[in-house]
PDB file of N, CA and C in Angstrom:
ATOM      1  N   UNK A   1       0.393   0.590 -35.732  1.00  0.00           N
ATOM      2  CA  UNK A   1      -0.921   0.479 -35.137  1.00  0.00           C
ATOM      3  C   UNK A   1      -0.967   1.312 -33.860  1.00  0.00           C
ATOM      4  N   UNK A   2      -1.953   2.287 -33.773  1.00  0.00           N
ATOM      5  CA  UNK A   2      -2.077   2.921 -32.562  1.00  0.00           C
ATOM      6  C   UNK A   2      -3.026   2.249 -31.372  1.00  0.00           C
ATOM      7  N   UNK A   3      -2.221   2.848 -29.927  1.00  0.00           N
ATOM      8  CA  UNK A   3      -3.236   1.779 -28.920  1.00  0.00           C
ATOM      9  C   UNK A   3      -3.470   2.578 -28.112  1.00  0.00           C
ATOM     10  N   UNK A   4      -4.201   2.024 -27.475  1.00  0.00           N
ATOM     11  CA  UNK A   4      -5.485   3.192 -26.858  1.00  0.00           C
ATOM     12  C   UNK A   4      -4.772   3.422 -25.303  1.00  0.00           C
ATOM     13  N   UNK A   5      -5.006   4.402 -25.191  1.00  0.00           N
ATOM     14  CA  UNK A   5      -4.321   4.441 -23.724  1.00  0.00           C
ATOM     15  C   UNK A   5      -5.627   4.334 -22.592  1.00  0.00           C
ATOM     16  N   UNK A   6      -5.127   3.220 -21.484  1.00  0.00           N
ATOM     17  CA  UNK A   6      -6.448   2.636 -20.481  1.00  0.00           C
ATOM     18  C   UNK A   6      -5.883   4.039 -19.705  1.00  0.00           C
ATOM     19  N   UNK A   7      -7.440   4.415 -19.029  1.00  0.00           N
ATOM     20  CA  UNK A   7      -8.004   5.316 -18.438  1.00  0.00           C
ATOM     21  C   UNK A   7      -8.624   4.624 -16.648  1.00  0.00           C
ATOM     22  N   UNK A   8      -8.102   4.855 -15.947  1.00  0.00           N
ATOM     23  CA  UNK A   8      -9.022   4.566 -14.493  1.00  0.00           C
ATOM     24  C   UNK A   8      -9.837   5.850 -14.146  1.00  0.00           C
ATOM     25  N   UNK A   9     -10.952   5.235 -13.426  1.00  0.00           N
ATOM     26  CA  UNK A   9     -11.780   6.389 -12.742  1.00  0.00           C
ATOM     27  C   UNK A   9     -11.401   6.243 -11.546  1.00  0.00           C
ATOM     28  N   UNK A  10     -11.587   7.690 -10.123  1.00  0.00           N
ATOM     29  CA  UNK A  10     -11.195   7.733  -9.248  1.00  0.00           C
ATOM     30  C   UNK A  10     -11.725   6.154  -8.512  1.00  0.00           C
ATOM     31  N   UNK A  11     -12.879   5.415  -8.397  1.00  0.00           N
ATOM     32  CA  UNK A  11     -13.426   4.815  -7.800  1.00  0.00           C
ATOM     33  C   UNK A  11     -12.362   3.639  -8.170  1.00  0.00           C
ATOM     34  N   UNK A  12     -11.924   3.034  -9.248  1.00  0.00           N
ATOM     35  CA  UNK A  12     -11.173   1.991  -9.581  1.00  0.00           C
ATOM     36  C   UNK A  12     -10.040   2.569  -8.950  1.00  0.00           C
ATOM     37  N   UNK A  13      -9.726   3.342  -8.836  1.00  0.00           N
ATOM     38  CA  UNK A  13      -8.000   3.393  -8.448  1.00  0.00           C
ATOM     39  C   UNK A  13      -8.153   3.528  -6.998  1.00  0.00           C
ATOM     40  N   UNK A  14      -9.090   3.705  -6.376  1.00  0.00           N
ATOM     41  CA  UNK A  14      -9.469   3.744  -4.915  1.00  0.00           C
ATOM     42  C   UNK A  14      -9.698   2.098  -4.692  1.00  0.00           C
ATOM     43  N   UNK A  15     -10.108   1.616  -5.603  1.00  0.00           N
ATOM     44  CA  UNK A  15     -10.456   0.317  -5.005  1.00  0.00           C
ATOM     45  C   UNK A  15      -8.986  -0.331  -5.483  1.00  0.00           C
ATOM     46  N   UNK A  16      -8.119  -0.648  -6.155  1.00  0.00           N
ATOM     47  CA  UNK A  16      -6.849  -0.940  -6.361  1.00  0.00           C
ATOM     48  C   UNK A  16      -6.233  -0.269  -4.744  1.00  0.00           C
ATOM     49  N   UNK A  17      -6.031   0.550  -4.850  1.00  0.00           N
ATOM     50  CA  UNK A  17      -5.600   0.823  -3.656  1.00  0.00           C
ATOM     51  C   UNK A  17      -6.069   0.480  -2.461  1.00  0.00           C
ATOM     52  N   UNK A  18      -7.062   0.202  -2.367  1.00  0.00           N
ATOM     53  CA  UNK A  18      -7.504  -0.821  -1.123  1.00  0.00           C
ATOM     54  C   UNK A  18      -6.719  -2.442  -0.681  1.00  0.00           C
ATOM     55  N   UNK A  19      -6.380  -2.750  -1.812  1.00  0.00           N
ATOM     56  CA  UNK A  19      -5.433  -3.918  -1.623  1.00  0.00           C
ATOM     57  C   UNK A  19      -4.204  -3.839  -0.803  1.00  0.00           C
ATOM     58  N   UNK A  20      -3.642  -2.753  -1.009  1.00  0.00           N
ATOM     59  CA  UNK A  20      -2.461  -2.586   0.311  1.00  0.00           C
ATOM     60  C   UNK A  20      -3.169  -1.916   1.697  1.00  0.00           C
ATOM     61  N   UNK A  21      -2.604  -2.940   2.638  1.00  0.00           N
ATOM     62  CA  UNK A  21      -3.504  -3.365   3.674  1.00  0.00           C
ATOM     63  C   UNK A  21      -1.942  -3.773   4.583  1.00  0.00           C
ATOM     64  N   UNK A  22      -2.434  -3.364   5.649  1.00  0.00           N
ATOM     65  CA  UNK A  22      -1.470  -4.140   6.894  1.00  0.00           C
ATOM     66  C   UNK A  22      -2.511  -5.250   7.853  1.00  0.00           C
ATOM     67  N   UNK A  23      -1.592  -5.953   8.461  1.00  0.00           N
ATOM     68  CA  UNK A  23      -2.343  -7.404   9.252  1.00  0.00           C
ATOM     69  C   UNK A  23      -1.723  -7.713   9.978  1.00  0.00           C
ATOM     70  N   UNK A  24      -2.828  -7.740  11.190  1.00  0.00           N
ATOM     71  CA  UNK A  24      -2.097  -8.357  12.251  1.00  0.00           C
ATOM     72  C   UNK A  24      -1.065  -9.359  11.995  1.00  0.00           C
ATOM     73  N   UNK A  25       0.209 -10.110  12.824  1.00  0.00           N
ATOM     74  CA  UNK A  25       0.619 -11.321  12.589  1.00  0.00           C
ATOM     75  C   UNK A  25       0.356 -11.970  14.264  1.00  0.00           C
ATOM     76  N   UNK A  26       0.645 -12.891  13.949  1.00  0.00           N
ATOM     77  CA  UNK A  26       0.960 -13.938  15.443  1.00  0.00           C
ATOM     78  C   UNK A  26       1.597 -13.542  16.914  1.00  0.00           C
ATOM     79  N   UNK A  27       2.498 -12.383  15.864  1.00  0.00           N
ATOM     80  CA  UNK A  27       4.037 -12.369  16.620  1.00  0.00           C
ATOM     81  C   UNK A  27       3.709 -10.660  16.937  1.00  0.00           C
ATOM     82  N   UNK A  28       2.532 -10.687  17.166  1.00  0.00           N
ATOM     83  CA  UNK A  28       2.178  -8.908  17.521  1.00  0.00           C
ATOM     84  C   UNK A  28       2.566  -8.135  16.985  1.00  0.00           C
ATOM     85  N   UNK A  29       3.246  -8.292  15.474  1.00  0.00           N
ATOM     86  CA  UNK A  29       3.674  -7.247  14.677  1.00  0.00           C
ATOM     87  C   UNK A  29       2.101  -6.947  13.342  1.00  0.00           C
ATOM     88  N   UNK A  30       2.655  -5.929  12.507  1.00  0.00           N
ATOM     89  CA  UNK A  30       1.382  -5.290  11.731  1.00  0.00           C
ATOM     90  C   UNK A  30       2.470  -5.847  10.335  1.00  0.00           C
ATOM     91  N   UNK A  31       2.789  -6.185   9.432  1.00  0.00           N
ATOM     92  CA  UNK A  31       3.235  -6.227   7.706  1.00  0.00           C
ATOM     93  C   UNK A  31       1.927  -6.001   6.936  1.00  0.00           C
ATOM     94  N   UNK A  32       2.454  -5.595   5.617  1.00  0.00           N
ATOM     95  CA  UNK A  32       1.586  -5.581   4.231  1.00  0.00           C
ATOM     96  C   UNK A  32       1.421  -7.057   4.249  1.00  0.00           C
ATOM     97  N   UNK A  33      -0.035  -7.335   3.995  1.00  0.00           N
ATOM     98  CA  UNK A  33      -0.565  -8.475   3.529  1.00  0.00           C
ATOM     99  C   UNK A  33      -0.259  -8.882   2.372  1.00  0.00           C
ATOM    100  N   UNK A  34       0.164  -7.977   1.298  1.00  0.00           N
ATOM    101  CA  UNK A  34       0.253  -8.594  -0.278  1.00  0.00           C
ATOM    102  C   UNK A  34       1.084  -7.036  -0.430  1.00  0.00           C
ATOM    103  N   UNK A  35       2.071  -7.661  -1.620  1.00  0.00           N
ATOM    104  CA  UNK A  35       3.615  -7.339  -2.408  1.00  0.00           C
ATOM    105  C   UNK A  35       2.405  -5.907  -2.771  1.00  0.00           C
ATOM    106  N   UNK A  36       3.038  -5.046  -3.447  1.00  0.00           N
ATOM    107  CA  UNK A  36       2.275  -3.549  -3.776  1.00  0.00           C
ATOM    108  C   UNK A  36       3.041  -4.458  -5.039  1.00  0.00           C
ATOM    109  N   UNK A  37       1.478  -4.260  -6.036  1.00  0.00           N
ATOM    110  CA  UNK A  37       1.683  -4.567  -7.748  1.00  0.00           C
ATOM    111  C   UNK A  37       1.468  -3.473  -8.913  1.00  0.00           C
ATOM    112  N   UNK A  38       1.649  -3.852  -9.902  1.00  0.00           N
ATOM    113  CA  UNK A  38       2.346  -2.919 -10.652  1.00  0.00           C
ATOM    114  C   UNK A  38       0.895  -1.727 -10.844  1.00  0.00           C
ATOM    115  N   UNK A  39      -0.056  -2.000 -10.797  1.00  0.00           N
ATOM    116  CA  UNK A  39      -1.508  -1.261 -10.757  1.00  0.00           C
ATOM    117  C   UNK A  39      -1.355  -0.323  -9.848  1.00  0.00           C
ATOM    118  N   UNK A  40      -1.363  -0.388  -8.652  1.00  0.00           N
ATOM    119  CA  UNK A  40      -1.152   0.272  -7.562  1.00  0.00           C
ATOM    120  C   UNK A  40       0.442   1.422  -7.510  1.00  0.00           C
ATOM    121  N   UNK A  41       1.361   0.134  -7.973  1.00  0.00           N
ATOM    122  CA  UNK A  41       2.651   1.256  -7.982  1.00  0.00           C
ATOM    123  C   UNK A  41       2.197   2.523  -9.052  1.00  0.00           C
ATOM    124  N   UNK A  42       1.648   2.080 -10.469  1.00  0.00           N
ATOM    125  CA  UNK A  42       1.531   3.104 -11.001  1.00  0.00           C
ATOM    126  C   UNK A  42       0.421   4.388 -10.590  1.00  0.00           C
ATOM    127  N   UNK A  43      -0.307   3.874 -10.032  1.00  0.00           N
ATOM    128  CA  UNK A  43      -1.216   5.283  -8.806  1.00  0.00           C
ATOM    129  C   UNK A  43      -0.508   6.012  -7.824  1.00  0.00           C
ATOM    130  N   UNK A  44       0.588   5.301  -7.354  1.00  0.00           N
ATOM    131  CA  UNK A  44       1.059   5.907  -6.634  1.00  0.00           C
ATOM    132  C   UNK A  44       2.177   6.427  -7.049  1.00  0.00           C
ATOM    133  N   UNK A  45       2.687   6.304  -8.127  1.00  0.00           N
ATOM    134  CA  UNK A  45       3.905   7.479  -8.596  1.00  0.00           C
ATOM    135  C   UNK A  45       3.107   8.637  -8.726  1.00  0.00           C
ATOM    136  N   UNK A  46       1.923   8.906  -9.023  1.00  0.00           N
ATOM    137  CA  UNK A  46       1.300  10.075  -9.629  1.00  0.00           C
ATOM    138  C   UNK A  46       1.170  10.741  -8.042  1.00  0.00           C
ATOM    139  N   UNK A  47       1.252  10.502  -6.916  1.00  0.00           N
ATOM    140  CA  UNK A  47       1.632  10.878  -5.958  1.00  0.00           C
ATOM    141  C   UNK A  47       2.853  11.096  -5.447  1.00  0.00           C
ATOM    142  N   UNK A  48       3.583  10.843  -5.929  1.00  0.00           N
ATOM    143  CA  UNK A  48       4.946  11.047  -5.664  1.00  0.00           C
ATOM    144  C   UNK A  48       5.741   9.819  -4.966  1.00  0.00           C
ATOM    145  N   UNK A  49       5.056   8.257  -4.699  1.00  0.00           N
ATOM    146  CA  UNK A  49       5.333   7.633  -3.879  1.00  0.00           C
ATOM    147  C   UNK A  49       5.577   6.451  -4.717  1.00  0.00           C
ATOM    148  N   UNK A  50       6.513   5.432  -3.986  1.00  0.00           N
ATOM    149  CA  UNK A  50       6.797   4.225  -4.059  1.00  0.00           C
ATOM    150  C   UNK A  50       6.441   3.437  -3.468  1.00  0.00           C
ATOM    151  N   UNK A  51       6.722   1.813  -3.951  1.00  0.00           N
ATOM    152  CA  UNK A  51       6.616   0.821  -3.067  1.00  0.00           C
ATOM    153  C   UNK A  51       7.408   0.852  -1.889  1.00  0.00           C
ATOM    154  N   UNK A  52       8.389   1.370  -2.261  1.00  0.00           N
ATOM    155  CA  UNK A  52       9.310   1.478  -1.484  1.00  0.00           C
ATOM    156  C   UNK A  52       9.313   2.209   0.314  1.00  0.00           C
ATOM    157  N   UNK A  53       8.553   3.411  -0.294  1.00  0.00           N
ATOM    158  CA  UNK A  53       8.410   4.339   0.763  1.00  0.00           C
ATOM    159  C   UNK A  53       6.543   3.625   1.201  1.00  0.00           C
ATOM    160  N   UNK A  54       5.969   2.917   0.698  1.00  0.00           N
ATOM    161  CA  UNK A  54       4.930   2.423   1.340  1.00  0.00           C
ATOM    162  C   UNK A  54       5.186   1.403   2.613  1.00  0.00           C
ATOM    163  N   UNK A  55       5.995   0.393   1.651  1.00  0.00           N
ATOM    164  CA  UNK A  55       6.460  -0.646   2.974  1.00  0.00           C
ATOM    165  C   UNK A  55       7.726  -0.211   4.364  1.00  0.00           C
ATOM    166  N   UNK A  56       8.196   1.115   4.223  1.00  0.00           N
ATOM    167  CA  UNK A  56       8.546   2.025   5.100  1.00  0.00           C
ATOM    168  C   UNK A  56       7.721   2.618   5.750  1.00  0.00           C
ATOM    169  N   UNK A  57       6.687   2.932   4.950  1.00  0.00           N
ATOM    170  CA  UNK A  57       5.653   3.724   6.451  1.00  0.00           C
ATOM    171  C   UNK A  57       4.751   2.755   7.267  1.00  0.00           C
ATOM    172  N   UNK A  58       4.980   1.453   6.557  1.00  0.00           N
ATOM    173  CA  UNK A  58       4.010   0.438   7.161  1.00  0.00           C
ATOM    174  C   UNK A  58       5.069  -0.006   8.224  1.00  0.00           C
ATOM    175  N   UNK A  59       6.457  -0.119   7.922  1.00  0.00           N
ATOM    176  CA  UNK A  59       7.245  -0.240   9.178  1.00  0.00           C
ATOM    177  C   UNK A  59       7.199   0.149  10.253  1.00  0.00           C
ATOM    178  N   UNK A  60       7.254   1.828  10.001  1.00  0.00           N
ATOM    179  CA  UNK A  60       6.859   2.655  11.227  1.00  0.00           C
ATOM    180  C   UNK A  60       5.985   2.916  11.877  1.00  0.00           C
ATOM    181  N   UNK A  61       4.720   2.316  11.335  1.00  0.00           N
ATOM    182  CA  UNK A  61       3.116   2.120  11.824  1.00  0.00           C
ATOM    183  C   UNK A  61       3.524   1.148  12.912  1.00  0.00           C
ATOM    184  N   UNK A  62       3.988   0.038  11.956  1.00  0.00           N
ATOM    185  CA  UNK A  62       4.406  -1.067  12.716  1.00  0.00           C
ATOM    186  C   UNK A  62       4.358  -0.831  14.535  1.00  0.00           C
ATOM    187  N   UNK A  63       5.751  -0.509  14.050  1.00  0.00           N
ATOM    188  CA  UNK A  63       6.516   0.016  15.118  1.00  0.00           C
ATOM    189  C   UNK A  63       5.873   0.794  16.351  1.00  0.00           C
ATOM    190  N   UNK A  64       4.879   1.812  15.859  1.00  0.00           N
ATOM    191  CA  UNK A  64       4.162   2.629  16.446  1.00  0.00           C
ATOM    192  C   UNK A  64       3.291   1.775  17.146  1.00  0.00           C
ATOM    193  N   UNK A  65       2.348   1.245  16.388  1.00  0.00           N
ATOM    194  CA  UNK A  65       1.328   0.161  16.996  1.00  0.00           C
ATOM    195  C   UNK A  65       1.966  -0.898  18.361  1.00  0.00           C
ATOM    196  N   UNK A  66       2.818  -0.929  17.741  1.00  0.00           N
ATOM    197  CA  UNK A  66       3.312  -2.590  18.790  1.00  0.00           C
ATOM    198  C   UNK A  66       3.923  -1.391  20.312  1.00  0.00           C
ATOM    199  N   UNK A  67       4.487  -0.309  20.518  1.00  0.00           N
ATOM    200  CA  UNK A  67       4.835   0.778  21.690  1.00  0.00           C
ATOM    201  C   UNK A  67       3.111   0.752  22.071  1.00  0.00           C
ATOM    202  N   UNK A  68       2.332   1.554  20.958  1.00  0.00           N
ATOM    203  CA  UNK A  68       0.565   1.747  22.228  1.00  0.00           C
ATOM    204  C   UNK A  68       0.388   0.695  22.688  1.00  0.00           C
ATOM    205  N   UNK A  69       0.264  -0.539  21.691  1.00  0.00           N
ATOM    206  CA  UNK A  69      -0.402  -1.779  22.221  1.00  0.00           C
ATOM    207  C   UNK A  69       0.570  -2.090  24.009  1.00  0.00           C
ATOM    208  N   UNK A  70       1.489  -1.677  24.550  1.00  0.00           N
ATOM    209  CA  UNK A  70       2.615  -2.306  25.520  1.00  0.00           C
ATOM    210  C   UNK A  70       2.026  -1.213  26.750  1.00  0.00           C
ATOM    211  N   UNK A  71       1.593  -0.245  25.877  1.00  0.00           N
ATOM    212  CA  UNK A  71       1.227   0.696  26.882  1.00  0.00           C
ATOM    213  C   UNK A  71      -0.101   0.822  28.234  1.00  0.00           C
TER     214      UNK A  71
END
């Protein structure tokens, strides 16, 4: 049996990707609000990117943010 291969339009995969999000916490730091899921990981291989290297640049945002904010 053949199966159909699902298709996104730019607007759906823009809005999937809206879900990874950083947030304030308590403790004056910035984290991802929600785990990067398998929808999103697969948009972003077609970029060359991982979960991996997402929750790394959100580190260094992090990081960045919490030095201006002191400043």
């Amino acid at each position: 049996m053949e199966t159909r291969r699902k298709y996104m339009t730019v607007s759906a995969a823009i809005r999937e990707l809206e879900d990874i999000e950083m947030v304030h916490r308590n403790d004056r730091s910035y984290t991802l609000d929600h785990a990067v899921t398998k929808t999103p990981k697969i948009i972003l291989s077609s970029f060359g990117l991982d979960a991996d290297s997402i929750s790394n640049t959100s580190e260094k945002n992090s990081k960045l943010l919490a030095t201006a904010s002191l400043s």
